[in-house]
N, C-alpha and C. Protein backbone atom coordinates (compact mmCIF):
# COMPACT_ATOMS: atom_id res chain seq x y z
N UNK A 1 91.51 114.98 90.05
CA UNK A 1 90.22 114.44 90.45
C UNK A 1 89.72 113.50 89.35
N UNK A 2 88.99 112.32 89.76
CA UNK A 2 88.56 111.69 88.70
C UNK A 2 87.43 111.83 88.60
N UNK A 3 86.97 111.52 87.17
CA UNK A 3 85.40 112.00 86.63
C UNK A 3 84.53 110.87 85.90
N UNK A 4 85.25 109.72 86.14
CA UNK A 4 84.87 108.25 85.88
C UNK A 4 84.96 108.09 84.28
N UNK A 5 85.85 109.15 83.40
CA UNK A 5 85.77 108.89 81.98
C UNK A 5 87.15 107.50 82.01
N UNK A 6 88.02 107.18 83.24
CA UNK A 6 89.46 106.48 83.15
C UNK A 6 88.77 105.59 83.50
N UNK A 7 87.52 104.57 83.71
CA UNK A 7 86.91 103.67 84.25
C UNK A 7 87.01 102.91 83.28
N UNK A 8 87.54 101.57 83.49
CA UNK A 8 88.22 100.56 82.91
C UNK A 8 87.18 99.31 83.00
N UNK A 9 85.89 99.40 83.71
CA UNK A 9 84.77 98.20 83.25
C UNK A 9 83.81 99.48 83.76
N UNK A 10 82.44 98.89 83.12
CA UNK A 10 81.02 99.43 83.60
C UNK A 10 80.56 99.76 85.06
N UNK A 11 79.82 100.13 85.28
CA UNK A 11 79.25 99.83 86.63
C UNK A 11 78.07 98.72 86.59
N UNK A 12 77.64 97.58 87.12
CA UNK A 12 76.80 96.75 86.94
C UNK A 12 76.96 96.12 88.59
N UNK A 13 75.79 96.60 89.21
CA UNK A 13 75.67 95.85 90.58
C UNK A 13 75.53 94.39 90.77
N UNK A 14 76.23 93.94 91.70
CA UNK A 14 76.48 92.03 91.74
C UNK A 14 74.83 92.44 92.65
N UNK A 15 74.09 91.68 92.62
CA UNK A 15 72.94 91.52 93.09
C UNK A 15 73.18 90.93 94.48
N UNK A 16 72.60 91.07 95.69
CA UNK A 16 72.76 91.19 97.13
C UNK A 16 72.94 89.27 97.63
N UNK A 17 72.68 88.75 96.72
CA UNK A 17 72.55 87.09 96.95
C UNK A 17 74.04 86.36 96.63
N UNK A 18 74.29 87.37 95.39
CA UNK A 18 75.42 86.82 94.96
C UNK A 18 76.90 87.40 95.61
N UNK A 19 76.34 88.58 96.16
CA UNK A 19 77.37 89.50 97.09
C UNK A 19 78.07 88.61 98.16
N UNK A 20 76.43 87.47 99.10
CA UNK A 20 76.78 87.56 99.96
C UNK A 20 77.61 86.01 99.66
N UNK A 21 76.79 84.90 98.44
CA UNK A 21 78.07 84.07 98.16
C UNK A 21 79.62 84.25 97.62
N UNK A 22 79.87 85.46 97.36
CA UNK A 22 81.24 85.23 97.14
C UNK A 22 81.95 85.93 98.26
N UNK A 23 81.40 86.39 99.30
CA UNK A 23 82.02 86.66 100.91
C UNK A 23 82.18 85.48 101.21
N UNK A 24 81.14 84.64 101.36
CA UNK A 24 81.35 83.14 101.93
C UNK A 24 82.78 82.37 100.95
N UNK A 25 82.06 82.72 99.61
CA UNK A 25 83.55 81.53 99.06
C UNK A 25 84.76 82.14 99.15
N UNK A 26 84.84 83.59 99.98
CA UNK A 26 86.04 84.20 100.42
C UNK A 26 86.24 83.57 101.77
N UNK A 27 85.54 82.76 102.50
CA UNK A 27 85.73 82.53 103.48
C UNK A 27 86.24 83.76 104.59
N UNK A 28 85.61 84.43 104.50
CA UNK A 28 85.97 86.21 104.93
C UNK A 28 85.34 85.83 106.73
N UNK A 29 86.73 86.09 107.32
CA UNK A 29 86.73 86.38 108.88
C UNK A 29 86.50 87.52 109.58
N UNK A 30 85.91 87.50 110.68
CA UNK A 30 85.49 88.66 111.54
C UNK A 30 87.20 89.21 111.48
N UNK A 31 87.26 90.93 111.21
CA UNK A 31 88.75 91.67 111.39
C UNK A 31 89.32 91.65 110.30
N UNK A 32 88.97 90.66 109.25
CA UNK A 32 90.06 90.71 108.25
C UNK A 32 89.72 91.84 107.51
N UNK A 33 90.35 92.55 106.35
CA UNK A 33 90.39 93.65 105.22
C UNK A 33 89.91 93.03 103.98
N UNK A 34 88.74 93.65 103.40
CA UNK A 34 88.20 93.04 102.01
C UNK A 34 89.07 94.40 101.49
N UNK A 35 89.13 94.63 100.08
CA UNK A 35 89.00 95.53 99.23
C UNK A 35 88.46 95.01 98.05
N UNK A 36 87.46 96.22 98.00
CA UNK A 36 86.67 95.95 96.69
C UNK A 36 86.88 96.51 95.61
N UNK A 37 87.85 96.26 94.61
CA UNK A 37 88.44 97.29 93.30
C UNK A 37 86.58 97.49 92.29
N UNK A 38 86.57 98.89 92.32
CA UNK A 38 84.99 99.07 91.46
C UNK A 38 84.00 99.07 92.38
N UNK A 39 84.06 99.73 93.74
CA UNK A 39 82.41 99.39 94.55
C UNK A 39 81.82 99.62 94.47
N UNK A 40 81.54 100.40 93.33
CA UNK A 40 80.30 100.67 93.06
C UNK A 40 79.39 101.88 94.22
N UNK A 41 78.03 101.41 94.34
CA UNK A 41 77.60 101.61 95.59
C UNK A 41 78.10 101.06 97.17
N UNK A 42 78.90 100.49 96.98
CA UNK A 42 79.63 100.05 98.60
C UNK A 42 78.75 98.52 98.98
N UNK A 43 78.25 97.92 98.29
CA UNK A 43 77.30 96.76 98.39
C UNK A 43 77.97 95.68 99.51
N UNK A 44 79.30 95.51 98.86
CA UNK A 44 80.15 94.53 98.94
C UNK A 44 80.78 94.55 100.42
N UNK A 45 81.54 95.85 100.70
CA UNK A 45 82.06 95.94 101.71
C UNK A 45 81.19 96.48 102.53
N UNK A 46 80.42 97.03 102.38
CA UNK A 46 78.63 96.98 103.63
C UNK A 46 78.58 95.35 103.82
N UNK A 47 78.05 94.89 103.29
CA UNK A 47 78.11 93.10 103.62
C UNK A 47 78.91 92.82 104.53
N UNK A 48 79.94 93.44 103.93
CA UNK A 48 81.21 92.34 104.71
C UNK A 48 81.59 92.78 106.22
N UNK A 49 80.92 94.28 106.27
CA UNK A 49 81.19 94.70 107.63
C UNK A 49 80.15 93.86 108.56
N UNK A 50 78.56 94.18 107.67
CA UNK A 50 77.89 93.85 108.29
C UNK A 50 77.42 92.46 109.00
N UNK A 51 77.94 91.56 108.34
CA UNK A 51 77.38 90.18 108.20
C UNK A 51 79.00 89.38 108.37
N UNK A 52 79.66 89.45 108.19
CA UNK A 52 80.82 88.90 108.12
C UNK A 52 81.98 89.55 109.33
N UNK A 53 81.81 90.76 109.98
CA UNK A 53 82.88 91.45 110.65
C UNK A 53 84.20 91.65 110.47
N UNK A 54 83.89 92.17 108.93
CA UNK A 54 85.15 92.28 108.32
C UNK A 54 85.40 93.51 108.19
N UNK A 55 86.49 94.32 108.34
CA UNK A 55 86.49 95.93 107.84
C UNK A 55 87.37 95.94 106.27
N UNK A 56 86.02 96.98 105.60
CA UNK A 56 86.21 97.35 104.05
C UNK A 56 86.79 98.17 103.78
N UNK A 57 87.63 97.98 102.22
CA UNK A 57 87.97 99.76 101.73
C UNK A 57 87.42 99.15 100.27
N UNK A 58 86.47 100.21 100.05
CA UNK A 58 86.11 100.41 98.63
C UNK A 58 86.42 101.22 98.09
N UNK A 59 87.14 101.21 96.70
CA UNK A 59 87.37 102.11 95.83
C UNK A 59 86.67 102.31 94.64
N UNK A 60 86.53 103.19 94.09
CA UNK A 60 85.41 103.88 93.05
C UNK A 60 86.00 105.03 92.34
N UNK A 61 86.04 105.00 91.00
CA UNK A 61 86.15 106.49 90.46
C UNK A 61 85.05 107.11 90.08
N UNK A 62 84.04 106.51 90.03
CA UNK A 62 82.76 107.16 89.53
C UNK A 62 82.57 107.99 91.32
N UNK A 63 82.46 109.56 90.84
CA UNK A 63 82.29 110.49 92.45
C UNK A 63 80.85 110.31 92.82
N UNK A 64 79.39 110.20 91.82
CA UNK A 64 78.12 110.19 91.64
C UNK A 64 78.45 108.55 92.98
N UNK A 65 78.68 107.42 92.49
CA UNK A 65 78.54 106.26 93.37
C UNK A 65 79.56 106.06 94.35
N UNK A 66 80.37 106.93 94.54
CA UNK A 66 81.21 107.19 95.57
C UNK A 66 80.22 107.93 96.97
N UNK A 67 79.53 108.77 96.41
CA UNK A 67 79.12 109.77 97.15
C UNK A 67 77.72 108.69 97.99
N UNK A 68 77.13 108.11 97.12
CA UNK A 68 75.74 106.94 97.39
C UNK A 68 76.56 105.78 98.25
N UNK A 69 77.64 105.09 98.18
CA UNK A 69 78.18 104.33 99.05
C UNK A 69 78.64 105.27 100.53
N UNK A 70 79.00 106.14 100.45
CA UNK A 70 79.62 106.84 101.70
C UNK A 70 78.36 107.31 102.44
N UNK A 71 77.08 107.94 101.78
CA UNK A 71 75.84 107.92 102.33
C UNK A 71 75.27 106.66 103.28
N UNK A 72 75.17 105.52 102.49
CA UNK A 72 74.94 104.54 102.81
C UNK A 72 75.94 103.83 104.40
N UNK A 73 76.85 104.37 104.12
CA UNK A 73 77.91 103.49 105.05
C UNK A 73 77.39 104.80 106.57
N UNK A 74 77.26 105.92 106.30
CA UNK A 74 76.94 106.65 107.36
C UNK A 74 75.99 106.62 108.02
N UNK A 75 74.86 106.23 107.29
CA UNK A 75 73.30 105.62 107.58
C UNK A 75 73.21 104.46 108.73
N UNK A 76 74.11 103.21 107.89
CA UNK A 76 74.29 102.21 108.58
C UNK A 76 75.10 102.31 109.85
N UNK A 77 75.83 103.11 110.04
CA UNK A 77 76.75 103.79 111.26
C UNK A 77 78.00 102.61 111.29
N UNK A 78 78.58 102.74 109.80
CA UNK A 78 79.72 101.62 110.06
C UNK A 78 80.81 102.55 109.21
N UNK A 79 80.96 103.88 109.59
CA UNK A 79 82.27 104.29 109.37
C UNK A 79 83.34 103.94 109.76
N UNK A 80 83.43 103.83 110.91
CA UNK A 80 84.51 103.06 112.09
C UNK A 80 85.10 101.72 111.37
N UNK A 81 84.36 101.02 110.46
CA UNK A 81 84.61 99.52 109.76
C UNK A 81 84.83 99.62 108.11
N UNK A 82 84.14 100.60 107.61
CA UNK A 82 83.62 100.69 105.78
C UNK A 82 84.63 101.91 105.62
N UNK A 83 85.68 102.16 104.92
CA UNK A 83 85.67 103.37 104.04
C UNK A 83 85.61 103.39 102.57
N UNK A 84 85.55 104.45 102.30
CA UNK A 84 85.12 104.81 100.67
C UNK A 84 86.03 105.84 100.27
N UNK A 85 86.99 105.19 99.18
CA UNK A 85 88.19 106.25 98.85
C UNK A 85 87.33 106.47 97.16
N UNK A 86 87.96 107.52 97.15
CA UNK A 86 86.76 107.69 95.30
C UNK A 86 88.51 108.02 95.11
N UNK A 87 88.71 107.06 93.77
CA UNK A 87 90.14 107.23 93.45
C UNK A 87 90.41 106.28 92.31
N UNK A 88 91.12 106.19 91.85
CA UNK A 88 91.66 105.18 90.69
C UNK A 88 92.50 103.83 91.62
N UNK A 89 92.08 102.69 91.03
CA UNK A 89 92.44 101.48 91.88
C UNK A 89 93.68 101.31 91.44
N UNK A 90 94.16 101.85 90.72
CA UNK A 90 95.76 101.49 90.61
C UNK A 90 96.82 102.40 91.47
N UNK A 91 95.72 103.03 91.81
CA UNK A 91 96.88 103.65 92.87
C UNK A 91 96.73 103.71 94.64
N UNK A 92 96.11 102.30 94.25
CA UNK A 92 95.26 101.84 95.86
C UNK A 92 96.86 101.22 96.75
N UNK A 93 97.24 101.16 97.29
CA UNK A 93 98.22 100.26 98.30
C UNK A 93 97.06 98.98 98.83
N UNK A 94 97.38 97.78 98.13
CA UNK A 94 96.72 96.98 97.90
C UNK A 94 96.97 95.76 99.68
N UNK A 95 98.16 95.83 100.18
CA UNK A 95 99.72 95.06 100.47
C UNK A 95 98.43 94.66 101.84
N UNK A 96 97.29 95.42 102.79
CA UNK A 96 96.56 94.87 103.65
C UNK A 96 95.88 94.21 103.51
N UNK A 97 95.46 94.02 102.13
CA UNK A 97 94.17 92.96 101.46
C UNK A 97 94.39 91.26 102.30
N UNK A 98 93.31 91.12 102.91
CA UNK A 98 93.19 89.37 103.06
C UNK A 98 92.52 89.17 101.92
N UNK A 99 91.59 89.78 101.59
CA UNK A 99 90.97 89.83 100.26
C UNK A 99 90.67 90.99 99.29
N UNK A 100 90.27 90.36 98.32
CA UNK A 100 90.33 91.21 97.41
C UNK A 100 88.78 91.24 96.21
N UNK A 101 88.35 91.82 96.20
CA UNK A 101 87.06 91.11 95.57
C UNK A 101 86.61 92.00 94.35
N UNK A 102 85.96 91.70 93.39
CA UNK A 102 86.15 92.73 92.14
C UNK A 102 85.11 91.83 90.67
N UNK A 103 84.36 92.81 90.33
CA UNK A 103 83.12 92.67 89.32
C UNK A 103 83.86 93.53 88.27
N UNK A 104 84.63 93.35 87.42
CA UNK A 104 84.93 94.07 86.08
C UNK A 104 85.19 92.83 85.35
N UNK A 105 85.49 93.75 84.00
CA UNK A 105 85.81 92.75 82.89
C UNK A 105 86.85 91.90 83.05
N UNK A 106 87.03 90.88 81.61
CA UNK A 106 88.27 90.04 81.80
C UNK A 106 89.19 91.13 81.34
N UNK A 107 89.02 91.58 80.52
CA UNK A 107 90.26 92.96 80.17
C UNK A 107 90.53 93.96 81.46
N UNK A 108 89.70 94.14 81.95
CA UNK A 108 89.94 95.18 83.02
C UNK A 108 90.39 94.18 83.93
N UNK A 109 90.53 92.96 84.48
CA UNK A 109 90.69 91.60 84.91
C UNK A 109 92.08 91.67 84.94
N UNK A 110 92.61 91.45 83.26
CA UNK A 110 93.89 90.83 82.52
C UNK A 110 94.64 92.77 82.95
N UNK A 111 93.88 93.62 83.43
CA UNK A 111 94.87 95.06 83.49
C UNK A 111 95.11 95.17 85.10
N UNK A 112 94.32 94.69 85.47
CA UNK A 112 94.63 94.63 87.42
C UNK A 112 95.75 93.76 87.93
N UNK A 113 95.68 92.27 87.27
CA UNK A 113 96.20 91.44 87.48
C UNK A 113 97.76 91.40 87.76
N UNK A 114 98.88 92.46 87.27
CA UNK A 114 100.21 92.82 87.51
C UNK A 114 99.85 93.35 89.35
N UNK A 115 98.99 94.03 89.38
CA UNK A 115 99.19 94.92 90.61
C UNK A 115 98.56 94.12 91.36
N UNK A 116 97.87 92.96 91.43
CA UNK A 116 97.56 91.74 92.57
C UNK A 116 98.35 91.31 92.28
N UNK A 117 99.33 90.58 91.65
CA UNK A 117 100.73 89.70 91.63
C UNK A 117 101.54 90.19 92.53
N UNK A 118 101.89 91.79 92.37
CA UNK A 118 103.10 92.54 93.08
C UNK A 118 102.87 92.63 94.35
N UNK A 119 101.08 93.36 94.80
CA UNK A 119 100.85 93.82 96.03
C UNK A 119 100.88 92.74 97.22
N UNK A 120 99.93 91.65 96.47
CA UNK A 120 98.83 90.52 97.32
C UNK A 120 100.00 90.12 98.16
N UNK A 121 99.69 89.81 99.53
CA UNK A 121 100.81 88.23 100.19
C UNK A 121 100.03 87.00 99.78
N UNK A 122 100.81 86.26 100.12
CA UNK A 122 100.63 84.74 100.31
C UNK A 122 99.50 84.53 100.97
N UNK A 123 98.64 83.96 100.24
CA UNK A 123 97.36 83.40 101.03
C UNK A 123 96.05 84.27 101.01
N UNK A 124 96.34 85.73 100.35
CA UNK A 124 95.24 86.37 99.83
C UNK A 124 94.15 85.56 99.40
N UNK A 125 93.10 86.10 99.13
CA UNK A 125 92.47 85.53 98.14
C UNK A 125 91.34 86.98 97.34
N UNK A 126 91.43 86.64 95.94
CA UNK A 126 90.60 87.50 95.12
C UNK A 126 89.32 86.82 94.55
N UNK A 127 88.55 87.12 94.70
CA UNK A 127 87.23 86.95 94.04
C UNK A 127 86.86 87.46 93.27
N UNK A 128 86.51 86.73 92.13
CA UNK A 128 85.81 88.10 90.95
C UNK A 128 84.86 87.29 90.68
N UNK A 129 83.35 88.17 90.40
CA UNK A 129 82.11 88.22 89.63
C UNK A 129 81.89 87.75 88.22
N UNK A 130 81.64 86.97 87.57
CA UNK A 130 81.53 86.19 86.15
C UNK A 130 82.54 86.14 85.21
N UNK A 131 83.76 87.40 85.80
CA UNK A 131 85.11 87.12 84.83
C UNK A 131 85.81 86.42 85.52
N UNK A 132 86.76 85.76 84.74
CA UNK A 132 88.39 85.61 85.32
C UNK A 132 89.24 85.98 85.01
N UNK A 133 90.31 85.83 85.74
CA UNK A 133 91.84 86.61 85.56
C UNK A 133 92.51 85.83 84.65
N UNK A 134 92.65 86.02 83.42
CA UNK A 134 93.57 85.20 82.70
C UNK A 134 94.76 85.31 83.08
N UNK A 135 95.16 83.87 82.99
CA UNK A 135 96.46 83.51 83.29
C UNK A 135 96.36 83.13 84.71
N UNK A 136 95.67 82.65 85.48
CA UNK A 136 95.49 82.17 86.72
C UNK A 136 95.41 81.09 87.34
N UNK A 137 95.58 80.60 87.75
CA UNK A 137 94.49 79.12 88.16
C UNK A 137 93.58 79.50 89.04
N UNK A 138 92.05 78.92 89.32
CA UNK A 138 91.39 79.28 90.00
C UNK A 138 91.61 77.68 91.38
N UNK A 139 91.18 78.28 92.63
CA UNK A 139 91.43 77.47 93.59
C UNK A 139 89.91 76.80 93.27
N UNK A 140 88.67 77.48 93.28
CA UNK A 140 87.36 76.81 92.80
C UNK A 140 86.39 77.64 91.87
N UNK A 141 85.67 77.39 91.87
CA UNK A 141 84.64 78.33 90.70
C UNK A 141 83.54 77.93 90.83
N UNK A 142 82.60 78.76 91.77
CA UNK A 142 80.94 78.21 91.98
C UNK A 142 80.30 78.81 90.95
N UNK A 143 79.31 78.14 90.15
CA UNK A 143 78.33 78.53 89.07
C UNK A 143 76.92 78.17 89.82
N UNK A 144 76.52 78.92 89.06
CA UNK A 144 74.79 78.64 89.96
C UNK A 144 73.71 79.20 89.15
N UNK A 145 72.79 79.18 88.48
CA UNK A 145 71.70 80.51 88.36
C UNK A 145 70.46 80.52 89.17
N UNK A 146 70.50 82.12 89.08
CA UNK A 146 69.49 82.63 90.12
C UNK A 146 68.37 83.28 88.97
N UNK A 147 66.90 83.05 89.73
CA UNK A 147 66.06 83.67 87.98
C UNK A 147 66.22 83.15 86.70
N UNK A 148 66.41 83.90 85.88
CA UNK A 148 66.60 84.05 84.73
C UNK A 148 68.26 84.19 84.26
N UNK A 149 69.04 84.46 85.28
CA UNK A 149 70.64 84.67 84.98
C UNK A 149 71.41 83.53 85.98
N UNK A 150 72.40 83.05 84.65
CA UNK A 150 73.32 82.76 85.39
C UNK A 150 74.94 83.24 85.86
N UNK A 151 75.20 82.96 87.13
CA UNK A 151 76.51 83.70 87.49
C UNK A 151 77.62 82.61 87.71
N UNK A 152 78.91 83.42 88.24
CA UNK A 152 79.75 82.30 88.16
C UNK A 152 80.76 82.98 89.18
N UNK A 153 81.23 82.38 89.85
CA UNK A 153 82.18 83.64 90.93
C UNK A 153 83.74 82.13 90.87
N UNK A 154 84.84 82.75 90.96
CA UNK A 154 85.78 82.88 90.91
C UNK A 154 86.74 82.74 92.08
N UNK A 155 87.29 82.03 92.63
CA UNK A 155 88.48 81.93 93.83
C UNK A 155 89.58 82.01 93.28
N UNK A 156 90.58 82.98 93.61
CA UNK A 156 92.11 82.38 93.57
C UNK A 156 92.59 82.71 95.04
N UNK A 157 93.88 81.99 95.34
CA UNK A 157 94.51 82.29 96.24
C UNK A 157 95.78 82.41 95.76
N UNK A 158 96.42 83.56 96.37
CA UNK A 158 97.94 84.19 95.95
C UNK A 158 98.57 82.59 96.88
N UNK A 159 100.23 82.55 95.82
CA UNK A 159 100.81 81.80 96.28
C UNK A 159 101.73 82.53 96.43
């Protein structure tokens, strides 16, 4: 069982604006599969069910925000579309991803990055939240600030 001490970035929620631009710069289709490595509270793939008609799998080792996303997804009555595995992302079977979407560090970034090379097909695409994947090329990179912060979100597409 995990107890979120093997958690490889923070927890820090992408704020609901910026959630819903990097669905869009996923260009995320009604049916397709997000996975969200780190969901935190399930923010991401709630969105994507909801607004996008996409079905989610979020993964989480923290059980405390595992338990608040699976609440949430039952509330909203989108079990049938959202699940919530509380588990370590490296031992996710990645291989259904159209996308892939993910708020951790560049280190936790530069430690994922073997297991999107191996899993992803052709034409994936990963999104990440203010880091990047070293060693990548990015397909684009929207910057913007909102408030007082600025963010920066991230495209690649597997070749």
């Amino acid at each position: 069982m995990f107890n979120g001490r093997n958690s490889i970035a923070p927890f820090v929620a992408s704020p609901v604006s910026v959630v819903r631009k990097m669905l869009e710069c996923a260009e995320l289709k009604p049916g397709e599969r997000l996975y969200d490595l780190g969901c935190g509270d399930g923010r991401i793939v709630i969105m994507a069910a909801e607004e996008f008609g996409a079905r989610g799998v979020g993964v989480e080792i923290n059980k405390r925000l595992v338990q608040e996303a699976r609440m949430k997804v039952k509330s909203l009555d989108l079990a049938d579309r959202v699940q919530i595995i509380h588990g370590n992302i490296f031992d996710m079977d990645l291989k259904p991803a159209d996308v892939v979407t993910m708020y951790l560090t560049t280190g936790a970034n530069e430690k994922v990055r073997p297991k999107l090379e191996q899993e992803l097909r052709q034409g994936a695409r990963v999104i990440t939240h203010d880091f990047s994947i070293p060693n990548w090329q990015q397909a684009r990179n929207l910057k913007f600030k909102e408030g007082y912060r600025s963010h920066s979100i991230h495209i690649y597409v597997m070749k």
